[in-house]
N, C-alpha and C. Protein backbone atom coordinates (compact mmCIF):
# COMPACT_ATOMS: atom_id res chain seq x y z
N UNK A 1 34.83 40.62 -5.10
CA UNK A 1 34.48 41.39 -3.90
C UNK A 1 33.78 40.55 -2.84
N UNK A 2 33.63 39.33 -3.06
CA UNK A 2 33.66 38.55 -2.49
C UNK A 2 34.20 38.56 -0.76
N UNK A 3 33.41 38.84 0.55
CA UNK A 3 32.04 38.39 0.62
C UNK A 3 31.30 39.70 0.90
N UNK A 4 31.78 40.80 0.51
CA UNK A 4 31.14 41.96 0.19
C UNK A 4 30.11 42.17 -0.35
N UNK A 5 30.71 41.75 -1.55
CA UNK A 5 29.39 41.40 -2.84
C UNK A 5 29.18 39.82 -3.57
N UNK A 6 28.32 40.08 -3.77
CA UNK A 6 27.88 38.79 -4.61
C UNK A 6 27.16 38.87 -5.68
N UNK A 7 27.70 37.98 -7.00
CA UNK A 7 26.92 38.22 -7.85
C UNK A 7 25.40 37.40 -7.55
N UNK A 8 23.81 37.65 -7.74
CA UNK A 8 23.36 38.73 -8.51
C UNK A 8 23.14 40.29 -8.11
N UNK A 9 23.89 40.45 -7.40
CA UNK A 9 23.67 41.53 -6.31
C UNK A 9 23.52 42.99 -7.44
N UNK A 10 22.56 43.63 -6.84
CA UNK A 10 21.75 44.88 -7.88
C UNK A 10 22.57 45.91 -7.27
N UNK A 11 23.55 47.20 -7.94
CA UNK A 11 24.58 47.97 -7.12
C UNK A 11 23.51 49.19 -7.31
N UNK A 12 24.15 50.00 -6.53
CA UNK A 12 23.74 51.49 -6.52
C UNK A 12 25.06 51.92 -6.52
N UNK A 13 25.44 52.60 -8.04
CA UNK A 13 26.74 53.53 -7.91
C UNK A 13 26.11 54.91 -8.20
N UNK A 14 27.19 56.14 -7.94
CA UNK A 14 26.88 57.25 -7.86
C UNK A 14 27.89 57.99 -8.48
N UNK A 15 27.85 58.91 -9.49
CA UNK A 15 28.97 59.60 -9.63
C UNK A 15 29.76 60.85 -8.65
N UNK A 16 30.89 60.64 -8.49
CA UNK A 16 31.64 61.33 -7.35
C UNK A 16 31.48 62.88 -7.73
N UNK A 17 31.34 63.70 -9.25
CA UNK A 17 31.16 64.85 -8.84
C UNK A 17 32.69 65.19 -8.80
N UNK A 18 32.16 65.96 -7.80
CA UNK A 18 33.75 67.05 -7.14
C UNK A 18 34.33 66.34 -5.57
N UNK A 19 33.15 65.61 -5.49
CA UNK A 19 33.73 65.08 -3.90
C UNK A 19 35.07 63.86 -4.27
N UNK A 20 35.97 63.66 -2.98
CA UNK A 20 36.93 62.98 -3.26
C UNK A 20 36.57 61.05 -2.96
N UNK A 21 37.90 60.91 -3.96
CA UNK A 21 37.28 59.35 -4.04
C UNK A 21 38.97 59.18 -2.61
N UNK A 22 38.53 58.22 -1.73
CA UNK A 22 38.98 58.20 -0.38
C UNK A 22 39.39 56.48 -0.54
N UNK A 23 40.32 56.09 -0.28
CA UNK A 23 40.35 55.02 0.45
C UNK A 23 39.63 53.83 1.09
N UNK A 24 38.75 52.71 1.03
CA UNK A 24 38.12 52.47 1.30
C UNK A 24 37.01 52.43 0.70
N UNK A 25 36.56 53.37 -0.16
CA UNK A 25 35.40 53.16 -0.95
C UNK A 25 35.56 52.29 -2.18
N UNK A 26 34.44 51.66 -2.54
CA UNK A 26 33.79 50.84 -3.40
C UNK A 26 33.42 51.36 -4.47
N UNK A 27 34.13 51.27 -5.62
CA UNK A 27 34.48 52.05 -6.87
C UNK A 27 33.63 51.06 -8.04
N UNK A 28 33.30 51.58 -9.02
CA UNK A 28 32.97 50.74 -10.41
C UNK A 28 34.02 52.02 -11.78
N UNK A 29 34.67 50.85 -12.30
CA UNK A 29 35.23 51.38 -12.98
C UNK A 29 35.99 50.62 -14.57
N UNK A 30 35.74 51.18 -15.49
CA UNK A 30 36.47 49.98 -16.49
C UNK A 30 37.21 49.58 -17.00
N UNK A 31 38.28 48.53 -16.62
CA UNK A 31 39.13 47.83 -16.94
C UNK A 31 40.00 48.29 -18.48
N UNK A 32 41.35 48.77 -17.92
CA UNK A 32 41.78 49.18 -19.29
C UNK A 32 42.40 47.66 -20.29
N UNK A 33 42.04 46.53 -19.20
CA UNK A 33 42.85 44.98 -19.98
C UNK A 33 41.94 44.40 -20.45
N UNK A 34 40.35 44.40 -20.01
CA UNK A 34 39.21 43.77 -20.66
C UNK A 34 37.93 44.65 -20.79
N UNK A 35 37.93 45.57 -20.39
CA UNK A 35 37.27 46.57 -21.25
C UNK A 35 35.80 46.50 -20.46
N UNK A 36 35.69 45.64 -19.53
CA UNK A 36 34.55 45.58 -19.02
C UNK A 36 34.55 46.16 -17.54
N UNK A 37 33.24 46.35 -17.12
CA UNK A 37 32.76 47.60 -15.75
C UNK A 37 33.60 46.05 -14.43
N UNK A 38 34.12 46.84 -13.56
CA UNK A 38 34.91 46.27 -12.44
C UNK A 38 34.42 47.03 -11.19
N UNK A 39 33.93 46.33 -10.53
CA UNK A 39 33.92 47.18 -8.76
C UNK A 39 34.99 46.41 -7.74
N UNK A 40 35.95 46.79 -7.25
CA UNK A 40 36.02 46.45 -6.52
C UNK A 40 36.67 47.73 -5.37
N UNK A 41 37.71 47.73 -4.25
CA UNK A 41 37.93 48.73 -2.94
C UNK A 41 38.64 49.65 -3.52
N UNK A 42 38.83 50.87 -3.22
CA UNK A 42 40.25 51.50 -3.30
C UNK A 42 41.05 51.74 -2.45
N UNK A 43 42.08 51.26 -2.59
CA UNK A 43 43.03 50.85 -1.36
C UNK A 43 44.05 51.75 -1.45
N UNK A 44 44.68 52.80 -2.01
CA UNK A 44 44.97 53.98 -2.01
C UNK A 44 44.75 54.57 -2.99
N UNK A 45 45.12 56.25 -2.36
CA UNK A 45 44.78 57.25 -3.63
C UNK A 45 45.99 58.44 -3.27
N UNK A 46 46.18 59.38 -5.00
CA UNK A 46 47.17 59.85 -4.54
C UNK A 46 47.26 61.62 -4.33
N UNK A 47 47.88 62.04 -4.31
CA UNK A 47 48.25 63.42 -4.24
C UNK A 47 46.96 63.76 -4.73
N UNK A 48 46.05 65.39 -4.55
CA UNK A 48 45.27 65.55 -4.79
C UNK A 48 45.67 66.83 -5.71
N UNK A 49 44.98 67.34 -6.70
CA UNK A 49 46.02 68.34 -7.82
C UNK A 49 45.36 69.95 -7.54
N UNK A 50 46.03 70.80 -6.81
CA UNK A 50 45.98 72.32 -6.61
C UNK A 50 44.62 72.75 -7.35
N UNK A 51 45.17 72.43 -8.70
CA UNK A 51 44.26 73.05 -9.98
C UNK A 51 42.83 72.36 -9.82
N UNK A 52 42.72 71.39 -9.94
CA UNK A 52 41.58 70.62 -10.21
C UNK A 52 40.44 70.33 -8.77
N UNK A 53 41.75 70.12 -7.87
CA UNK A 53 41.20 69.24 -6.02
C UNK A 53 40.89 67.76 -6.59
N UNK A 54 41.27 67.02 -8.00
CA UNK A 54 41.33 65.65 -7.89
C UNK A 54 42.38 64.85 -7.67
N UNK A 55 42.54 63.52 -7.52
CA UNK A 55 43.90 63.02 -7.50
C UNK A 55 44.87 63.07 -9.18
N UNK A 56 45.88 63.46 -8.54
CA UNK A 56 46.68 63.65 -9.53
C UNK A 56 47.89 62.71 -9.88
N UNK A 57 47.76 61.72 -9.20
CA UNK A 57 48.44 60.82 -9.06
C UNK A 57 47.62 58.95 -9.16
N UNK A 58 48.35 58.11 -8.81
CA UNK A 58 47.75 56.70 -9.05
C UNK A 58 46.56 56.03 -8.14
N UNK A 59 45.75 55.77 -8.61
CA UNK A 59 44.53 55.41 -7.69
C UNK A 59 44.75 53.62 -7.77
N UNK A 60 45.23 53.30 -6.33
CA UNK A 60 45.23 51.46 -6.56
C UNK A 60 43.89 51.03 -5.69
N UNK A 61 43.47 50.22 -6.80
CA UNK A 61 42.26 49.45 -6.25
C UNK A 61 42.51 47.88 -6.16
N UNK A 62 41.61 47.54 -5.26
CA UNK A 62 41.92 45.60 -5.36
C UNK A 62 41.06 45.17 -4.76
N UNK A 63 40.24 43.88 -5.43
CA UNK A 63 38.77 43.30 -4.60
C UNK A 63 39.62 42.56 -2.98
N UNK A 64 37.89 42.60 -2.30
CA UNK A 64 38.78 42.61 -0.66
C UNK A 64 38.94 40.88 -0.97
N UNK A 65 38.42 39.87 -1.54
CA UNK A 65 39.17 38.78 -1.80
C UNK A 65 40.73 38.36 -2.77
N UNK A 66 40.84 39.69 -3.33
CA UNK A 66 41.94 39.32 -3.87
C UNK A 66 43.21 39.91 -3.38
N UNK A 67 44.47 38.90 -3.63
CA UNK A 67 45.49 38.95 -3.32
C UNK A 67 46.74 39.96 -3.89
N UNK A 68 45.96 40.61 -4.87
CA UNK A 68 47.22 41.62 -5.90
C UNK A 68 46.22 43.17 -6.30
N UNK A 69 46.62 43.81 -6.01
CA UNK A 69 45.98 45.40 -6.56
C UNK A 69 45.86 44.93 -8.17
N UNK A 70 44.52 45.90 -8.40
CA UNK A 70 44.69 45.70 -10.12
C UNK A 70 46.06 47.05 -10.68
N UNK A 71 45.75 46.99 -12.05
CA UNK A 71 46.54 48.30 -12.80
C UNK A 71 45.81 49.55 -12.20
N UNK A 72 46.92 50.75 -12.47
CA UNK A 72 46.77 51.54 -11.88
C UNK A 72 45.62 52.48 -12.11
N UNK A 73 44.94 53.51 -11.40
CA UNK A 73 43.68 53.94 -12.48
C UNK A 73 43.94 55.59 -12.21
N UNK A 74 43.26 56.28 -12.88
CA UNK A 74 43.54 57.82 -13.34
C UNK A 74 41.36 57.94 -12.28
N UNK A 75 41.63 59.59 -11.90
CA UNK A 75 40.51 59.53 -11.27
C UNK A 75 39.10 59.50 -12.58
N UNK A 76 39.24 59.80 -13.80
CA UNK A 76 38.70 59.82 -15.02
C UNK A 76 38.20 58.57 -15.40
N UNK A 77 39.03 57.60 -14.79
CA UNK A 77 38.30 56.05 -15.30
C UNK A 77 37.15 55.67 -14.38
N UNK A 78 37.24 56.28 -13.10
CA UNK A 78 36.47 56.03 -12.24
C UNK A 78 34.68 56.42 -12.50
N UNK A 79 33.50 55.13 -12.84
CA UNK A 79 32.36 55.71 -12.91
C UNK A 79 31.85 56.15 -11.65
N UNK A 80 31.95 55.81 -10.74
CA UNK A 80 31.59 56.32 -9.69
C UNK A 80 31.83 55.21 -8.42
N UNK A 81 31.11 55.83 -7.27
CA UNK A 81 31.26 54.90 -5.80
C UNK A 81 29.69 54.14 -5.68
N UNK A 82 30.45 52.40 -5.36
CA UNK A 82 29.16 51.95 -5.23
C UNK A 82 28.41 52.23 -3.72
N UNK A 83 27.26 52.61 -3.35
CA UNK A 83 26.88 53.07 -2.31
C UNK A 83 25.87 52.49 -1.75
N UNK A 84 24.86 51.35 -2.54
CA UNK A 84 24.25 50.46 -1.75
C UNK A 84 24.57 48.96 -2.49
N UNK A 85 23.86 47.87 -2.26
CA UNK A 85 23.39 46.70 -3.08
C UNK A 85 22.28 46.17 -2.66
N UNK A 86 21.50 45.28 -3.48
CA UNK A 86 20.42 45.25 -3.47
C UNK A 86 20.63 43.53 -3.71
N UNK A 87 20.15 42.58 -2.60
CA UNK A 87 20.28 41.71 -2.89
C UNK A 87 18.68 40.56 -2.47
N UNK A 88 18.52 40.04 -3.37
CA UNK A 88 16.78 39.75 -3.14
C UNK A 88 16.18 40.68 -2.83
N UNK A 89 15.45 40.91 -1.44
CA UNK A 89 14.88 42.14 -0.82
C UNK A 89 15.35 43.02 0.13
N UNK A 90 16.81 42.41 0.29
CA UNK A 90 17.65 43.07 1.16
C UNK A 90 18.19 43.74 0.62
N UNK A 91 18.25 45.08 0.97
CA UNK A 91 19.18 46.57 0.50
C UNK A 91 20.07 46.43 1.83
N UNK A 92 21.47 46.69 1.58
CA UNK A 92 22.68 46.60 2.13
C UNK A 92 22.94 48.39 1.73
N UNK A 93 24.06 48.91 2.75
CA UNK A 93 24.46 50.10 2.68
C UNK A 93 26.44 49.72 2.49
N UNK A 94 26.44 50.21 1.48
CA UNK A 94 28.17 49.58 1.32
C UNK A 94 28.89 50.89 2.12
N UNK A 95 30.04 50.13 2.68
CA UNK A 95 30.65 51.02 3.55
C UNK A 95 31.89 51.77 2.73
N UNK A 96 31.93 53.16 2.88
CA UNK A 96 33.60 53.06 2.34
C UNK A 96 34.20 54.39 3.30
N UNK A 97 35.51 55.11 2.21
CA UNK A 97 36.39 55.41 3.33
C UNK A 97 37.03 54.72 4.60
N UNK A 98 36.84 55.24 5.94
CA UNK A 98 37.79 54.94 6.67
C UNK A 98 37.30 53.38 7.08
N UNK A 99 35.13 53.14 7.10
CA UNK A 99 34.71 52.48 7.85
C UNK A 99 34.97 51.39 6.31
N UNK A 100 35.11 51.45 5.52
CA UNK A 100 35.20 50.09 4.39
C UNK A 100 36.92 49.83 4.21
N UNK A 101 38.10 50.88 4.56
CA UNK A 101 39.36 50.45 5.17
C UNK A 101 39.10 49.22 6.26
N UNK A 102 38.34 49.38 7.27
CA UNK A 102 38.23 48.46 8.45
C UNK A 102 37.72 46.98 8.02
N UNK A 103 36.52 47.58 7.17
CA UNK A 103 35.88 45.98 6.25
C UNK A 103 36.82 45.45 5.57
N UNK A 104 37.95 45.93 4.60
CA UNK A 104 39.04 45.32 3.91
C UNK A 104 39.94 44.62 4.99
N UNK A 105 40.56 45.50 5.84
CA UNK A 105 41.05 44.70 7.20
C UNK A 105 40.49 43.54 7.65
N UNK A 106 39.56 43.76 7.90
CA UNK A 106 38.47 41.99 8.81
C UNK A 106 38.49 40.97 7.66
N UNK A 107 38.40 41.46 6.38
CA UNK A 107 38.14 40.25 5.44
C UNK A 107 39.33 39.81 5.20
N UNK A 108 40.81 40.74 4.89
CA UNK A 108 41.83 39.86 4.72
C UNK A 108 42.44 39.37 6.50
N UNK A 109 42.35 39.53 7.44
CA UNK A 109 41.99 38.80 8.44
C UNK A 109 41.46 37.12 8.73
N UNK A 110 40.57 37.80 8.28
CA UNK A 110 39.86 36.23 8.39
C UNK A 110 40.23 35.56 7.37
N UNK A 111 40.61 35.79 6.30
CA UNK A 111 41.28 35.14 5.30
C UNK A 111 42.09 34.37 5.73
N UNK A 112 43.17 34.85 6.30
CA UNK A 112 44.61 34.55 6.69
C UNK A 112 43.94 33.33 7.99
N UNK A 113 43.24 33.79 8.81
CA UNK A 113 42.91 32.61 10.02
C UNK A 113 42.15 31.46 9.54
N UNK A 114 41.24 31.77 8.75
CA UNK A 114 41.28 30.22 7.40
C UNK A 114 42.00 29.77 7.29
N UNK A 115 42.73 30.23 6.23
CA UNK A 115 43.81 29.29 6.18
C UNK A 115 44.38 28.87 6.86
N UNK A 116 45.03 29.00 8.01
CA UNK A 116 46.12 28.71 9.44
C UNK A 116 45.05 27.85 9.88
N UNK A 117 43.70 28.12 10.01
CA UNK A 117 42.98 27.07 10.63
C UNK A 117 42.53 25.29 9.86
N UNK A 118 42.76 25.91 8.37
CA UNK A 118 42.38 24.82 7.31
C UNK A 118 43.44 23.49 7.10
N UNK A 119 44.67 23.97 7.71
CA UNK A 119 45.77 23.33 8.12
C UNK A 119 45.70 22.22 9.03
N UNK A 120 45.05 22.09 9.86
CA UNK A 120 44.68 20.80 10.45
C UNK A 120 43.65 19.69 10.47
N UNK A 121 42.28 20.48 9.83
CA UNK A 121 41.74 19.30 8.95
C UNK A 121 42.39 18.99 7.92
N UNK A 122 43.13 19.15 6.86
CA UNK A 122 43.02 18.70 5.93
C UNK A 122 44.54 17.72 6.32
N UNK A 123 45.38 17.91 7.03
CA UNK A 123 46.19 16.90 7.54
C UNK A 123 45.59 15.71 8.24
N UNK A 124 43.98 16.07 8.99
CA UNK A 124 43.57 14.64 9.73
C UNK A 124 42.96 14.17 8.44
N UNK A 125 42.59 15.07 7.72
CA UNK A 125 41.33 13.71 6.47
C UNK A 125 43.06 13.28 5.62
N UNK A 126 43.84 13.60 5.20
CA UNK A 126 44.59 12.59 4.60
C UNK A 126 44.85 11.22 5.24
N UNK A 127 45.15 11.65 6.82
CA UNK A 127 45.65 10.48 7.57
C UNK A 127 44.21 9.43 7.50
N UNK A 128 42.99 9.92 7.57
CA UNK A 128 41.98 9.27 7.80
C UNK A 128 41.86 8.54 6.53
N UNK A 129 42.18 9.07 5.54
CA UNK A 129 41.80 8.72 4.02
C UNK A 129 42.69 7.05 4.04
N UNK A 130 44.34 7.98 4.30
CA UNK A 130 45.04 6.46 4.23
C UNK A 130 44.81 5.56 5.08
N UNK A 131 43.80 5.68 5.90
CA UNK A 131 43.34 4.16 6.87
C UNK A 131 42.24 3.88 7.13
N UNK A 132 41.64 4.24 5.84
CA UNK A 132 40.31 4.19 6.05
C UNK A 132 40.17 2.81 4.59
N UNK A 133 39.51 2.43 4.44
CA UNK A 133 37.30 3.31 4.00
C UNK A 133 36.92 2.56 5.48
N UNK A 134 36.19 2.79 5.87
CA UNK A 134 35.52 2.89 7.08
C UNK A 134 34.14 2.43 7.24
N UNK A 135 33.83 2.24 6.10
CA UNK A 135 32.27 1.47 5.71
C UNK A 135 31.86 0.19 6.69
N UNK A 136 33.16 -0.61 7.32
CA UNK A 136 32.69 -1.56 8.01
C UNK A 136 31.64 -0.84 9.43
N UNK A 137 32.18 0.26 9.88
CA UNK A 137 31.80 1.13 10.77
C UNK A 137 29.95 1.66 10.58
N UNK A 138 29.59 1.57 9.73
CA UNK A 138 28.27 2.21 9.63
C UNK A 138 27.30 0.60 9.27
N UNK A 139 25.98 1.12 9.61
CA UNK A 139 24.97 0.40 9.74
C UNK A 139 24.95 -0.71 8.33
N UNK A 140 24.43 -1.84 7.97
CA UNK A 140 24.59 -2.71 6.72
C UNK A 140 24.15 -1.45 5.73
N UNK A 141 22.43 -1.19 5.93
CA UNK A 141 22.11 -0.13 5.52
C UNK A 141 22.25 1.10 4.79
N UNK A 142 23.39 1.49 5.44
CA UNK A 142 23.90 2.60 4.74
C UNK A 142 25.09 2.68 4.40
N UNK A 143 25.59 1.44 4.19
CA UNK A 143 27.28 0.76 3.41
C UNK A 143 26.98 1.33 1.91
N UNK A 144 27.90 1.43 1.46
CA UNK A 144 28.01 2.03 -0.05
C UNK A 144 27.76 1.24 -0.86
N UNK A 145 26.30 0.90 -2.16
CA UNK A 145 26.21 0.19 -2.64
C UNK A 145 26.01 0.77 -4.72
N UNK A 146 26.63 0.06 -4.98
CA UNK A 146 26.28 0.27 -6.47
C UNK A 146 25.07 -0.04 -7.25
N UNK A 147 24.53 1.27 -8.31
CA UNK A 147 23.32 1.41 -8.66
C UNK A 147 23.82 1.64 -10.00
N UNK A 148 23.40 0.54 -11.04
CA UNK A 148 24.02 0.79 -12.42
C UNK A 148 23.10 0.32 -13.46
N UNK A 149 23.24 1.08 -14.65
CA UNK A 149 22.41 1.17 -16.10
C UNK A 149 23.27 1.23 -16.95
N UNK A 150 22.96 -0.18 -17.72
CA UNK A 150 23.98 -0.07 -18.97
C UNK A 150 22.75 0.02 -20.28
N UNK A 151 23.43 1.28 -20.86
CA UNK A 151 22.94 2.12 -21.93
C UNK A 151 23.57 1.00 -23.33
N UNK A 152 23.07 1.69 -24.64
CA UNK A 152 23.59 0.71 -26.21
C UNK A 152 25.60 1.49 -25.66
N UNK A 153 25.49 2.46 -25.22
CA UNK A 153 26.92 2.94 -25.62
C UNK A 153 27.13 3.69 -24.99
N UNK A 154 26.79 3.91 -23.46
CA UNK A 154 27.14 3.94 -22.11
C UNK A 154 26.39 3.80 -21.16
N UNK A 155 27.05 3.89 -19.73
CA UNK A 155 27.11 2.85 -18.66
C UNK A 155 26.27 4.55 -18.12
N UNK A 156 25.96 4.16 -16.61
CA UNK A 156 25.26 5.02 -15.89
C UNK A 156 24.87 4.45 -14.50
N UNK A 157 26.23 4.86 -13.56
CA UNK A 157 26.12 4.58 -12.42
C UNK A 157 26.32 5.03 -11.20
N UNK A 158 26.03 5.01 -10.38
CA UNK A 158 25.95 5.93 -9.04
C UNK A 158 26.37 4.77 -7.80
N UNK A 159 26.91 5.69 -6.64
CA UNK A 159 27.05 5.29 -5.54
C UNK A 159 26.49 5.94 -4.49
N UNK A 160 25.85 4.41 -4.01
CA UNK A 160 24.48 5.09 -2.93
C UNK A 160 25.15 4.67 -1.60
N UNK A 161 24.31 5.82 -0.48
CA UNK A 161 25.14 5.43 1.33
C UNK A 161 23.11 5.65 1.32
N UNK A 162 22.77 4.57 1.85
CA UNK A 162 21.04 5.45 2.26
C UNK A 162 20.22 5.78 0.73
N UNK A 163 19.76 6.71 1.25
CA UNK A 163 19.18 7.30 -0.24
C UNK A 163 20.02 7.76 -1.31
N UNK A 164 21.20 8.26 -0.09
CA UNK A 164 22.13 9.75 -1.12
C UNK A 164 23.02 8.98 -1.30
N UNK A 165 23.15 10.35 -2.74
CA UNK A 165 24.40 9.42 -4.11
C UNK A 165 25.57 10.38 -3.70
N UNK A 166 26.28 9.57 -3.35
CA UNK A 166 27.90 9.98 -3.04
C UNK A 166 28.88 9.68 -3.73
N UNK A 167 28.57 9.19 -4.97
CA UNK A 167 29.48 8.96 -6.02
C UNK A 167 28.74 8.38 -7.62
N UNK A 168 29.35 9.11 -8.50
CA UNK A 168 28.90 8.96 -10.09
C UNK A 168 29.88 8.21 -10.42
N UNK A 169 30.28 7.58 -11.95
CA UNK A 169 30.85 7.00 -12.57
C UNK A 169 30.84 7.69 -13.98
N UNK A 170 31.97 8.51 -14.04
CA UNK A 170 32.55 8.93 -14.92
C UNK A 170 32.58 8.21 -16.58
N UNK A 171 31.54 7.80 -17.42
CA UNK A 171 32.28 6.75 -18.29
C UNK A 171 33.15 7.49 -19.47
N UNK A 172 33.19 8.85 -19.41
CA UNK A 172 33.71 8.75 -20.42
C UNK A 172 35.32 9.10 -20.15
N UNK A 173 35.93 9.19 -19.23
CA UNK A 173 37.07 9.24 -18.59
C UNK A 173 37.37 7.56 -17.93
N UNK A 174 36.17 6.80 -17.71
CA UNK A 174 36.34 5.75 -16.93
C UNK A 174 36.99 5.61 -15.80
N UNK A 175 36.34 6.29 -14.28
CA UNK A 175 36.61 6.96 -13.21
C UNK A 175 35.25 6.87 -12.28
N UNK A 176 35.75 6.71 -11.27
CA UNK A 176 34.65 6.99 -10.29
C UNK A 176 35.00 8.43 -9.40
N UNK A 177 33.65 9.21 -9.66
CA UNK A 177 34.46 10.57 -8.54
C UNK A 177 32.76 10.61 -7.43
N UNK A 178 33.76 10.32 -6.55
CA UNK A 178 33.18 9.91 -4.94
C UNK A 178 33.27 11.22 -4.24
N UNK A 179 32.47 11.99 -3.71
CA UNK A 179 32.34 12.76 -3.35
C UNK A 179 32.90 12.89 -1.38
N UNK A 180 33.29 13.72 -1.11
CA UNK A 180 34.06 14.28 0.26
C UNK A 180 32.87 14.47 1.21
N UNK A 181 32.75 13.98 2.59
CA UNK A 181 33.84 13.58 3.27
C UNK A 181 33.08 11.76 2.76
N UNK A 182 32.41 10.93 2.10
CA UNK A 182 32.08 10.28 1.70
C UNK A 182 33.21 8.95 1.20
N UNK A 183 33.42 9.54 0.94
CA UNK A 183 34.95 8.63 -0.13
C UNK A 183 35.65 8.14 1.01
N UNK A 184 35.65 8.62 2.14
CA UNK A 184 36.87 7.80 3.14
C UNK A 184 35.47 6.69 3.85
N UNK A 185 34.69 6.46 3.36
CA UNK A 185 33.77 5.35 3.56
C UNK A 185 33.50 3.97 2.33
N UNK A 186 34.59 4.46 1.30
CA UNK A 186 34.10 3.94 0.09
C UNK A 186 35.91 3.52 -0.15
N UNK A 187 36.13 2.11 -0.38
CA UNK A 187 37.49 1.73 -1.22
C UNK A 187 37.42 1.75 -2.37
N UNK A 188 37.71 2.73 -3.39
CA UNK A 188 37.60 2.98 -4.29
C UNK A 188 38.82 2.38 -5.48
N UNK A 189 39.45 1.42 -4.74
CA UNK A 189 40.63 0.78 -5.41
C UNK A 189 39.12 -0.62 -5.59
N UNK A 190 38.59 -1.09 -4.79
CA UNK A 190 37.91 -2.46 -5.42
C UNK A 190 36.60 -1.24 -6.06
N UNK A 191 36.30 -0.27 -6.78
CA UNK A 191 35.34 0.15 -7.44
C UNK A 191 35.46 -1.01 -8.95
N UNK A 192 34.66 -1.18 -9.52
CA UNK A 192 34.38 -1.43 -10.73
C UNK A 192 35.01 -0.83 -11.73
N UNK A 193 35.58 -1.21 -13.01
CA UNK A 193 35.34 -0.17 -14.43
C UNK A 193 34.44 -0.68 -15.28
N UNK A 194 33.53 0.21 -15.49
CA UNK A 194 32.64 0.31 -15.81
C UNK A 194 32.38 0.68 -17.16
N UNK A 195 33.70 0.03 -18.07
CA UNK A 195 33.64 1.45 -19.53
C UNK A 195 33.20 -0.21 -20.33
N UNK A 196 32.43 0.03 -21.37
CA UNK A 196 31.65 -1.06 -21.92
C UNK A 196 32.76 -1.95 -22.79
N UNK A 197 32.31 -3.28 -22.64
CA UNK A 197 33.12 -4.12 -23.44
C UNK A 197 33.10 -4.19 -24.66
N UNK A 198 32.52 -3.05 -25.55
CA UNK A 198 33.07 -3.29 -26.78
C UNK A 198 34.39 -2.08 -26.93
N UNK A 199 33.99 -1.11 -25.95
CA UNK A 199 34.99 -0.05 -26.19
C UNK A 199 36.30 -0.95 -25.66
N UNK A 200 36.65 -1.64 -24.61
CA UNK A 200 37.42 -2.13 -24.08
C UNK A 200 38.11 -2.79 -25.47
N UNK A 201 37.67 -3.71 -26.43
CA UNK A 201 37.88 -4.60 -27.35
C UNK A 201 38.59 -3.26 -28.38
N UNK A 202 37.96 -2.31 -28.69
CA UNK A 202 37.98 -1.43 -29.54
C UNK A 202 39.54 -0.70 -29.08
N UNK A 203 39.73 -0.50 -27.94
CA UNK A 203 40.89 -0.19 -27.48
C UNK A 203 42.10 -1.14 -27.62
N UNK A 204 42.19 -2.32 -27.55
CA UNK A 204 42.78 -3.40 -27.72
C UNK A 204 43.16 -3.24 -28.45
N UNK A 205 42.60 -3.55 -30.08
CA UNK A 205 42.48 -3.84 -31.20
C UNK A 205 43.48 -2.43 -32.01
N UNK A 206 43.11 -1.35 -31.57
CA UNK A 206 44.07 -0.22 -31.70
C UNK A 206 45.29 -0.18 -30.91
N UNK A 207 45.72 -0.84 -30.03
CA UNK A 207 47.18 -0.92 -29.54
C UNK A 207 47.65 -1.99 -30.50
């Protein structure tokens, strides 16, 4: 429910009673595939039944970050509508019906313009990546320098720009993972391996 809700967020649900569960509202209800309590929108509801005045038909719900309705739900599974959250000291009023239809709208919205917008950085940092590291560009100072501890039976090393560590050394994969946007400052083809020379021998010796 994401960015609706957040976990540790404290809910206020309510049981619906006789009133109708609508479109738009913010449901808690439990999962007939994992058995555990689920909140997320209800994004339709169906026929309402003569006899009863509940829906008599399929209730589809789906969190406003996700991309697929869950399984279908009966109005009986439903514990109730969540109606506030409580997050640190902030109490939030959750919207539903027509005005939490509109909140589902804006969030998959902006979803969609993310992405369309995420489309052109990530085409300039490849190009930048392949013509970079770029380290000649910044002060001696804050050029990327290696900070390393060799342990009885592993290594322990970091990559410093300044104070901050922008890259660890993986030993037990034997890898350096250089952290973003950082790494297009760092040639990570002349990095070191860093995996200890007896393991190196030990590997040998087994081929």
């Amino acid at each position: 429910m994401n960015p609706t809700l957040q976990e540790p967020d404290l809910l206020e649900v309510r049981p619906y009673g006789t009133r109708r569960i609508r479109p738009g509202d913010v449901v808690c209800f439990k999962s007939s595939e994992t058995g555990t309590m689920v909140v997320h929108r209800v994004v339709s509801v169906g026929r309402r039944s003569p006899v009863t005045g509940l829906p008599s038909e399929a209730i589809r719900t789906r969190g406003d970050n996700n991309l697929a309705d869950d399984p279908i739900l009966q109005a009986n599974d439903v514990v109730g509508r969540v109606t506030a959250s409580q997050r640190g000291a902030q109490r939030r009023v959750i919207a539903g019906g027509w005005i939490g239809l509109v909140v589902l709208r804006c969030t998959r919205l902006g979803r969609g313009i993310r992405r369309r917008v995420a489309i052109l950085p990530r085409a300039l940092h490849r190009l930048l990546a392949d013509i970079g590291p770029f380290d000649r560009l910044l002060p001696r100072g804050l050029r990327p320098r290696l900070a390393r501890f060799d342990a009885r039976y592993r290594v322990f090393a970091k990559l410093l720009m300044g104070r901050r560590t922008v890259g660890q050394y993986d030993d037990l994969r034997g890898v350096w993972r250089v952290r973003r946007p950082f790494h297009l400052f760092v040639d990570e083809k002349s990095l070191p391996n860093l995996r200890p020379k007896s393991e190196t021998r030990n590997q040998k010796s087994e081929i």
